[in-house]
Protein backbone atom coordinates (compact mmCIF):
# COMPACT_ATOMS: atom_id res chain seq x y z
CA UNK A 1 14.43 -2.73 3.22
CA UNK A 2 13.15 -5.14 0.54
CA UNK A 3 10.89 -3.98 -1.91
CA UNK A 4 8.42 -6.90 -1.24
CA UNK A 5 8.39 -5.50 2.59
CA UNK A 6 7.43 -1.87 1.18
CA UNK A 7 4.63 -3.57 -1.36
CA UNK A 8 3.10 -6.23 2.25
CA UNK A 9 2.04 -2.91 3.49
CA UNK A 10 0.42 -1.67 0.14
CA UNK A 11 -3.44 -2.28 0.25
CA UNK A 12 -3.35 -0.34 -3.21
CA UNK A 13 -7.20 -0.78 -4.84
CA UNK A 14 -5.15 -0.39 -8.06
CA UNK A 15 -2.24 -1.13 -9.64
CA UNK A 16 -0.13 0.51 -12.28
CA UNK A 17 3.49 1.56 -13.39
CA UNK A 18 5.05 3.92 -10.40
CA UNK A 19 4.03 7.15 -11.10
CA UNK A 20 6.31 10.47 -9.82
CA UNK A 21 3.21 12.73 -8.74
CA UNK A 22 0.69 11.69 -6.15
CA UNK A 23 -2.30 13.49 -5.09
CA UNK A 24 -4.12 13.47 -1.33
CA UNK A 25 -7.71 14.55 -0.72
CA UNK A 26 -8.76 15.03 2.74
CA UNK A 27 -11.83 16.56 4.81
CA UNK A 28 -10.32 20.04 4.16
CA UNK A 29 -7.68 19.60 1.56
CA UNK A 30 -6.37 18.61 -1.89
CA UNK A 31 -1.96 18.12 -1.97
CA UNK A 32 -0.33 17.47 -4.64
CA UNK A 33 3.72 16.40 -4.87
CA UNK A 34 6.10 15.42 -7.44
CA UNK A 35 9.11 13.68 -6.57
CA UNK A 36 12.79 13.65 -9.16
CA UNK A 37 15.65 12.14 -9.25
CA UNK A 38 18.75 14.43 -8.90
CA UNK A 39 21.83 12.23 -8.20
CA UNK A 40 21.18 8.89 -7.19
CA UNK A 41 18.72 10.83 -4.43
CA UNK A 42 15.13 11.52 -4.78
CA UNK A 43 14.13 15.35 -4.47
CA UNK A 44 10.90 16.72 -3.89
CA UNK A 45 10.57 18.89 -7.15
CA UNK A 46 7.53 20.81 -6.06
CA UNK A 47 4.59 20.66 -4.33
CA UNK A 48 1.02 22.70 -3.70
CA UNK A 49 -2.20 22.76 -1.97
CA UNK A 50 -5.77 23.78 -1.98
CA UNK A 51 -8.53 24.35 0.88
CA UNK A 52 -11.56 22.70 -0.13
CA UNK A 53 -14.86 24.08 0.68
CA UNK A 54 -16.46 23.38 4.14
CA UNK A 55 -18.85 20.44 3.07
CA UNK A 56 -17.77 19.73 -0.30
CA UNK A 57 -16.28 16.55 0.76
CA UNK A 58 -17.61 14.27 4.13
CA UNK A 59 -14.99 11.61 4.00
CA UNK A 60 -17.21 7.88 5.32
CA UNK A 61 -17.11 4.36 4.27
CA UNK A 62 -20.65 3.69 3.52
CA UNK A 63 -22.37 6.86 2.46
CA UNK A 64 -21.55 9.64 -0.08
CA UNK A 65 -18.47 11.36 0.09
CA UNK A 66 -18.30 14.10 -2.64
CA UNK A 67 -21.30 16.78 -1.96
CA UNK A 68 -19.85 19.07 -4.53
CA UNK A 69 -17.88 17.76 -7.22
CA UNK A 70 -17.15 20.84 -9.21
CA UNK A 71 -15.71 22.36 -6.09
CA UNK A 72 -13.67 19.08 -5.50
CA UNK A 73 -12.78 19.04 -9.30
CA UNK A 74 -11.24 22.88 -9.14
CA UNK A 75 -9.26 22.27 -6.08
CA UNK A 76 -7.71 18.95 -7.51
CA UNK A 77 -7.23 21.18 -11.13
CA UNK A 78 -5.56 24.19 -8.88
CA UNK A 79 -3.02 22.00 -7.34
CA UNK A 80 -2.23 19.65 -10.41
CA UNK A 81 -1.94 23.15 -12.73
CA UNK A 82 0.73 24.26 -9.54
CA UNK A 83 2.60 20.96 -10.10
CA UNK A 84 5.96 20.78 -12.19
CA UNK A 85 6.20 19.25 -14.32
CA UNK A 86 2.49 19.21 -14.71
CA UNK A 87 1.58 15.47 -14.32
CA UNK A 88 -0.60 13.38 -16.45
CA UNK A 89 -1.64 10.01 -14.12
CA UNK A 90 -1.32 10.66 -10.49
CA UNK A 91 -1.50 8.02 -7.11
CA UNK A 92 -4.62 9.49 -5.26
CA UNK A 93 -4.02 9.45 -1.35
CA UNK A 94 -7.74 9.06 0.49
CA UNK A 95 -8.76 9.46 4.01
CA UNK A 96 -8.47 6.50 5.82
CA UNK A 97 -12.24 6.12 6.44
CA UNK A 98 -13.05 5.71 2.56
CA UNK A 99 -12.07 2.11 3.13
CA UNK A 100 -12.17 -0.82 5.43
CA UNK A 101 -8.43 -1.86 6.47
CA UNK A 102 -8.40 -5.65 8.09
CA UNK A 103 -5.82 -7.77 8.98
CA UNK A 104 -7.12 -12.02 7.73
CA UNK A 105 -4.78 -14.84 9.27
CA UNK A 106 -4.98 -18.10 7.22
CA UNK A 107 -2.90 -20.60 9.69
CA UNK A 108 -2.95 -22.66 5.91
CA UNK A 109 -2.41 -20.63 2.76
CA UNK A 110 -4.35 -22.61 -0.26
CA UNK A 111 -2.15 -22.91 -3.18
CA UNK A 112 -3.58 -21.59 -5.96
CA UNK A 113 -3.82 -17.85 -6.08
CA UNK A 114 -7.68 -17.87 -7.57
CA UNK A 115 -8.70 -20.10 -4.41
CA UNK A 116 -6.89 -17.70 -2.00
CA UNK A 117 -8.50 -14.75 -3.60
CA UNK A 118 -12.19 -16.10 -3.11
CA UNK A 119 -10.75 -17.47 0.50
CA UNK A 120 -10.40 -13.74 1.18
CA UNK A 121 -13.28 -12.13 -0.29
CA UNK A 122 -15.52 -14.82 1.58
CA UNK A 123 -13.85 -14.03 5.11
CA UNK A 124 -14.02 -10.16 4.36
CA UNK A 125 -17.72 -10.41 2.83
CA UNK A 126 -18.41 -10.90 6.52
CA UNK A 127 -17.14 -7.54 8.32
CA UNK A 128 -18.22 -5.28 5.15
CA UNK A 129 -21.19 -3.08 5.49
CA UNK A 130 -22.40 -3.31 1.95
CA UNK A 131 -22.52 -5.77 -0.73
CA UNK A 132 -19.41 -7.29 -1.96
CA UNK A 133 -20.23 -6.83 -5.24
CA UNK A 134 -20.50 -2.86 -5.09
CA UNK A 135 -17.32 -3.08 -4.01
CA UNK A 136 -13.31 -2.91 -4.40
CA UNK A 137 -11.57 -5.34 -2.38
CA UNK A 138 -7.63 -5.26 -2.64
CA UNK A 139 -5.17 -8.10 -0.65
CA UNK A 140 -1.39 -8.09 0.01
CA UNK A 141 0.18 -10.48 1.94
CA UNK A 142 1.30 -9.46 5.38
CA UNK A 143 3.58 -10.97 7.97
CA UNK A 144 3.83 -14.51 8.19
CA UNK A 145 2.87 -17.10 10.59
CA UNK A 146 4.89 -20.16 11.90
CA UNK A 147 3.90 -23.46 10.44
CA UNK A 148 3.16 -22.14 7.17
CA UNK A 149 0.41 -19.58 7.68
CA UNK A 150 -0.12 -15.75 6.80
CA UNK A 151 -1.67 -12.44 7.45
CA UNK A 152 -3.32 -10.80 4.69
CA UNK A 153 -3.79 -6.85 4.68
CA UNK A 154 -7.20 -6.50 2.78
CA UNK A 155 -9.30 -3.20 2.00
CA UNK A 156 -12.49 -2.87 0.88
CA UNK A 157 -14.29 0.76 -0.47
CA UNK A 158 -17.65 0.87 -2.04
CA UNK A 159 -16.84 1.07 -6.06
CA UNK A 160 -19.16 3.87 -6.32
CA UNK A 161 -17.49 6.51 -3.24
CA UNK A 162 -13.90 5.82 -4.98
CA UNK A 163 -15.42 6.40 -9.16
CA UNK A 164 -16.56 9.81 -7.31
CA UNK A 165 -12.87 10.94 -6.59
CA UNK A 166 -11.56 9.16 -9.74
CA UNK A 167 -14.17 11.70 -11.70
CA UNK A 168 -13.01 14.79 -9.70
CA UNK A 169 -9.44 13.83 -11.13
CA UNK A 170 -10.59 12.79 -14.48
CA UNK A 171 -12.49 16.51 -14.40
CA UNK A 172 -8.76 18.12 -13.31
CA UNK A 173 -7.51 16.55 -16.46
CA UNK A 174 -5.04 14.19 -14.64
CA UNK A 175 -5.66 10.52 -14.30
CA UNK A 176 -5.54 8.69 -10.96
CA UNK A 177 -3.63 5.26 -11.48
CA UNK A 178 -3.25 4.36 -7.95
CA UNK A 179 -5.75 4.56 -5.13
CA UNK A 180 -4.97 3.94 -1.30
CA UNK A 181 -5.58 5.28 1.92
CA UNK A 182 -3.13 7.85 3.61
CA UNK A 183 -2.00 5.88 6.89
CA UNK A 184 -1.01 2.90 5.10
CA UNK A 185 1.36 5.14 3.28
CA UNK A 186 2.35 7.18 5.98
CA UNK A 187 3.58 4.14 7.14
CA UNK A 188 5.72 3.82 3.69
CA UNK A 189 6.91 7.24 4.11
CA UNK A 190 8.51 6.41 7.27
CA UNK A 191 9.43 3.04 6.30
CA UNK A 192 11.45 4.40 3.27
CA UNK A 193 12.99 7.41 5.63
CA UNK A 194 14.79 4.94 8.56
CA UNK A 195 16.78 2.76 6.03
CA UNK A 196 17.10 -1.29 6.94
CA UNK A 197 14.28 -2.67 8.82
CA UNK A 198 14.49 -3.88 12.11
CA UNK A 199 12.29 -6.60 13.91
CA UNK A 200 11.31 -3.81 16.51
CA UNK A 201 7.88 -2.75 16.54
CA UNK A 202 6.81 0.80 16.37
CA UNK A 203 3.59 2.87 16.58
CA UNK A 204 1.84 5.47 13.98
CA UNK A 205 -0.47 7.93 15.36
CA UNK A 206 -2.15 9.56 12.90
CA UNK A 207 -4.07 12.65 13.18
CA UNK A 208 -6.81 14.08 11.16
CA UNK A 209 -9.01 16.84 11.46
CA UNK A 210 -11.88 13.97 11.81
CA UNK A 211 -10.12 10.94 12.89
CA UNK A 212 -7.57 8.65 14.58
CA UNK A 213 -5.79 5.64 13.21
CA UNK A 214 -3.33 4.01 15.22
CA UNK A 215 -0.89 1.22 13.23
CA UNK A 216 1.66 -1.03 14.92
CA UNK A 217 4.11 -2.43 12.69
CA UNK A 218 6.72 -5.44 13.06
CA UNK A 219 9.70 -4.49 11.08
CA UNK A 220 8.01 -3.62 7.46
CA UNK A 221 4.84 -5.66 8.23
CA UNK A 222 2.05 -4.08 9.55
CA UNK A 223 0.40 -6.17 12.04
CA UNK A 224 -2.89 -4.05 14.07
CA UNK A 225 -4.38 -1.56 12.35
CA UNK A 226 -7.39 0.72 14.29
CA UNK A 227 -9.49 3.77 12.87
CA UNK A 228 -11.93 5.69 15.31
CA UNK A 229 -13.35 9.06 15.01
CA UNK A 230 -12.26 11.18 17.58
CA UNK A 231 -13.14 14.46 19.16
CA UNK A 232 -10.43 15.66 20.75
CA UNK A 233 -7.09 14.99 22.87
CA UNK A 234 -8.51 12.67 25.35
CA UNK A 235 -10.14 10.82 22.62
CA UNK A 236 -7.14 10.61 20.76
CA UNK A 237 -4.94 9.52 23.93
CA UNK A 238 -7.54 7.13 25.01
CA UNK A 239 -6.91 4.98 21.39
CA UNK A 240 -3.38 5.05 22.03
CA UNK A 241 -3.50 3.53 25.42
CA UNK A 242 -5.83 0.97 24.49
CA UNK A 243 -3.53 0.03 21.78
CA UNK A 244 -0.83 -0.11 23.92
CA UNK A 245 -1.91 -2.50 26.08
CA UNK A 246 -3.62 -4.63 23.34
CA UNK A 247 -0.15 -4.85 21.81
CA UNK A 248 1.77 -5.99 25.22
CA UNK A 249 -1.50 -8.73 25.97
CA UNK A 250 -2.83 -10.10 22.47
CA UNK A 251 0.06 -8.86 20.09
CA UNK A 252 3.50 -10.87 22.60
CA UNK A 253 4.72 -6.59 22.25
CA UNK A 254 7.15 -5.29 24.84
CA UNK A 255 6.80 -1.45 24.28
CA UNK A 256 7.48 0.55 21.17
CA UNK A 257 11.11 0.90 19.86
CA UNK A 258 9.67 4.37 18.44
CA UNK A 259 6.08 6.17 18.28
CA UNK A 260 5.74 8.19 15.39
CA UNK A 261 3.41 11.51 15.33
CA UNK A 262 1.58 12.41 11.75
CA UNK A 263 -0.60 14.85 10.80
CA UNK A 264 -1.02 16.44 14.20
CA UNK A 265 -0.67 20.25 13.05
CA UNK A 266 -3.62 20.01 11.26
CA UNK A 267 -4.97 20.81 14.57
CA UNK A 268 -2.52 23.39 15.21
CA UNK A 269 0.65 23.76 16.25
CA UNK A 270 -0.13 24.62 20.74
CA UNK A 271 -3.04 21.41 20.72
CA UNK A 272 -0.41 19.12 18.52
CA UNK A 273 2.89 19.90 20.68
CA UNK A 274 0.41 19.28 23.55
CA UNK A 275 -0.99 16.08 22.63
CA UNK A 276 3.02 14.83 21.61
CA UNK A 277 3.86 15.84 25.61
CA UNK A 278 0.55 14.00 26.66
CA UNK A 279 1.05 11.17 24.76
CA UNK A 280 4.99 11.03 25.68
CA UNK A 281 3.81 10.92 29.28
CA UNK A 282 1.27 8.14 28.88
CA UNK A 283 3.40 5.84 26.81
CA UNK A 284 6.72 7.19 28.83
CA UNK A 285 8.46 7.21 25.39
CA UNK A 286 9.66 9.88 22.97
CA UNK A 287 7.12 10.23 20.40
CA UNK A 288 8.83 11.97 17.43
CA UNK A 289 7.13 13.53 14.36
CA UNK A 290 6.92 12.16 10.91
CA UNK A 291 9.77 13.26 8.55
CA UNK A 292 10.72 11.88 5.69
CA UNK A 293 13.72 13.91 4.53
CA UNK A 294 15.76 11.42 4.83
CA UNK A 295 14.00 9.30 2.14
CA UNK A 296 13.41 12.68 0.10
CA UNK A 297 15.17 16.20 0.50
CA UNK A 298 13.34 18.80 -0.19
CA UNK A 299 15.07 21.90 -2.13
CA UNK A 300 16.58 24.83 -0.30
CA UNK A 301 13.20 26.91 -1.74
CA UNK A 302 10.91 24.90 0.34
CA UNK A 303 10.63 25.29 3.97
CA UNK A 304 10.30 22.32 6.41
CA UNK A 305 7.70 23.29 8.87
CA UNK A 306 5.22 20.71 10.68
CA UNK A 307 2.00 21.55 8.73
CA UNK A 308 4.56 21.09 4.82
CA UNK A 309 5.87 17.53 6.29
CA UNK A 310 2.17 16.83 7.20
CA UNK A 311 0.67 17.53 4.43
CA UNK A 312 3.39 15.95 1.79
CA UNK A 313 3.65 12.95 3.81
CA UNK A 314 0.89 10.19 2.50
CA UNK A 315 1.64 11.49 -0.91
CA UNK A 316 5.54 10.85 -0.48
CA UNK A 317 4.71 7.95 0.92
CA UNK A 318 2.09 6.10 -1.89
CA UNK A 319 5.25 7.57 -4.74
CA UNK A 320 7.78 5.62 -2.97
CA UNK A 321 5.69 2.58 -2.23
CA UNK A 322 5.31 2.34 -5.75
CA UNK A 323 8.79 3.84 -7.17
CA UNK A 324 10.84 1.54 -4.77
CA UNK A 325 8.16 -2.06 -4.63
């Protein structure tokens, strides 16, 4: 795969050089990774995490997230002092509902890169719930449409909710370089672990102890993208269908060449091997669980159990993006 299909899924709010060390921050969690090269192959050279407080962090778009940032700053310092080597600038992985994720088709692309730009920001000024101007919009282009047009993969995050996790790092002594939001780069991870893309679409399901996000992608281009909170199993399996058949009637799909399962044991391991059966039976496919191994091994010390690829994943994911793009 090309590294301009790894960067058309990269709705990045920054942009820097590629660092080695990423760091993800979720309702209940800070993990940290740092990925080598040993080889010609990329290694994972160590890894850690830290529970987080219950209420120190309330992940949301538009509302504060960070309740107690000394407690956020200590877990992120815990996990970077764990790291080694010890890194200095970091990517920083953040729940998916930090940000806004849309998907803008242009059926004509304007040619100058300035005019685009405000093209986008006026379209996306219209689904935000705040003002554009307290905010951080980031665009990539996405997968292209005949007679000239394009999708554009565009986030948006209040400036203020993101500064509030960029100060927890800054407090942990590490800077954060690269800021994006964990399904997009679960989708990298798994991108970067199957090799050559294929025109085939597939289907994330991603899991987290507060939400849903469902992603189908078209080779390397992501092209439906859909966050809901959810409750439970039903909730959960409910999205998925829906998606399904949005995919076969607006989307031209024909079923899913493969449905991939992330983050699910952070519910534990009986509710997330039931929800896989559930949603095997609903979709009548094999729905297999992230793993990226195959994009980076991980060293005969570290054990390969659900809740370690879980909780490495959107940080192996947002390193590659950026190593590879």
């Amino acid at each position: 795969m090309s590294a301009s299909s790894r960067q058309s899924l990269a709705a990045s709010l920054f942009s820097s050089r590629p660092p080695s060390a990423a760091v993800e921050i979720s309702m209940r969690r800070v993990n940290g990774a740092v990925v080598a090269g040993q080889g010609g192959s990329r290694v994972l050279a160590s890894y850690a995490s830290e529970p987080l407080p219950d209420g120190a962090i309330e992940p949301a778009l538009n509302a504060p997230n960070v309740h107690d940032p000394a407690a956020l700053a200590a877990a992120v310092k815990t996990v970077i002092d764990r790291l080694s080597p010890r890194p200095r600038r970091i990517a920083l992985v953040l729940p998916d509902t930090v940000g806004k994720l849309s998907l803008l088709r242009f059926e004509k692309i304007p040619p100058k890169a300035q005019d685009l730009d405000e093209l986008i920001r006026w379209q996306i000024r219209k689904a935000a719930p705040f003002k554009l101007e307290d905010a951080l919009v980031s665009w990539v282009p996405g997968v292209s449409i005949p007679g000239g047009g394009r999708e554009f993969v565009v986030t948006v995050a209040r400036r203020d909710i993101i500064h509030a996790y960029e100060r927890a790092c800054d407090g942990a002594g590490v800077h954060a370089g690269i800021v994006d939001l964990a399904s997009v780069n679960l989708v990298n991870a798994v991108l970067a672990a199957q090799g050559p893309a294929t025109s085939a679409d597939w289907l994330l399901v991603h899991v987290a102890p507060d939400y849903g996000t469902l992603v189908v992608v078209r080779g390397a281009d992501m092209i439906f993208f859909r966050n809901r909170a959810t409750s439970g199993e039903e909730d959960l399996t409910d999205l998925v269908h829906q998606t399904a058949m949005y995919h076969e009637d607006r989307l031209g799909g024909g079923g899913f060449a493969r449905v991939v399962l992330a983050g699910a044991s952070s519910r534990g391991f009986d509710q997330a091997e039931r929800l896989r059966r559930h949603l095997e039976e609903r979709m009548g496919t094999r729905v297999e669980p992230l793993d990226f191994r195959a994009a980076v091994a991980l060293r005969d010390r570290i054990g390969a159990g659900p809740e370690v690829l879980d909780a490495l994943a959107p940080s192996i994911g947002v390193i590659l993006r950026e190593q590879i793009a």
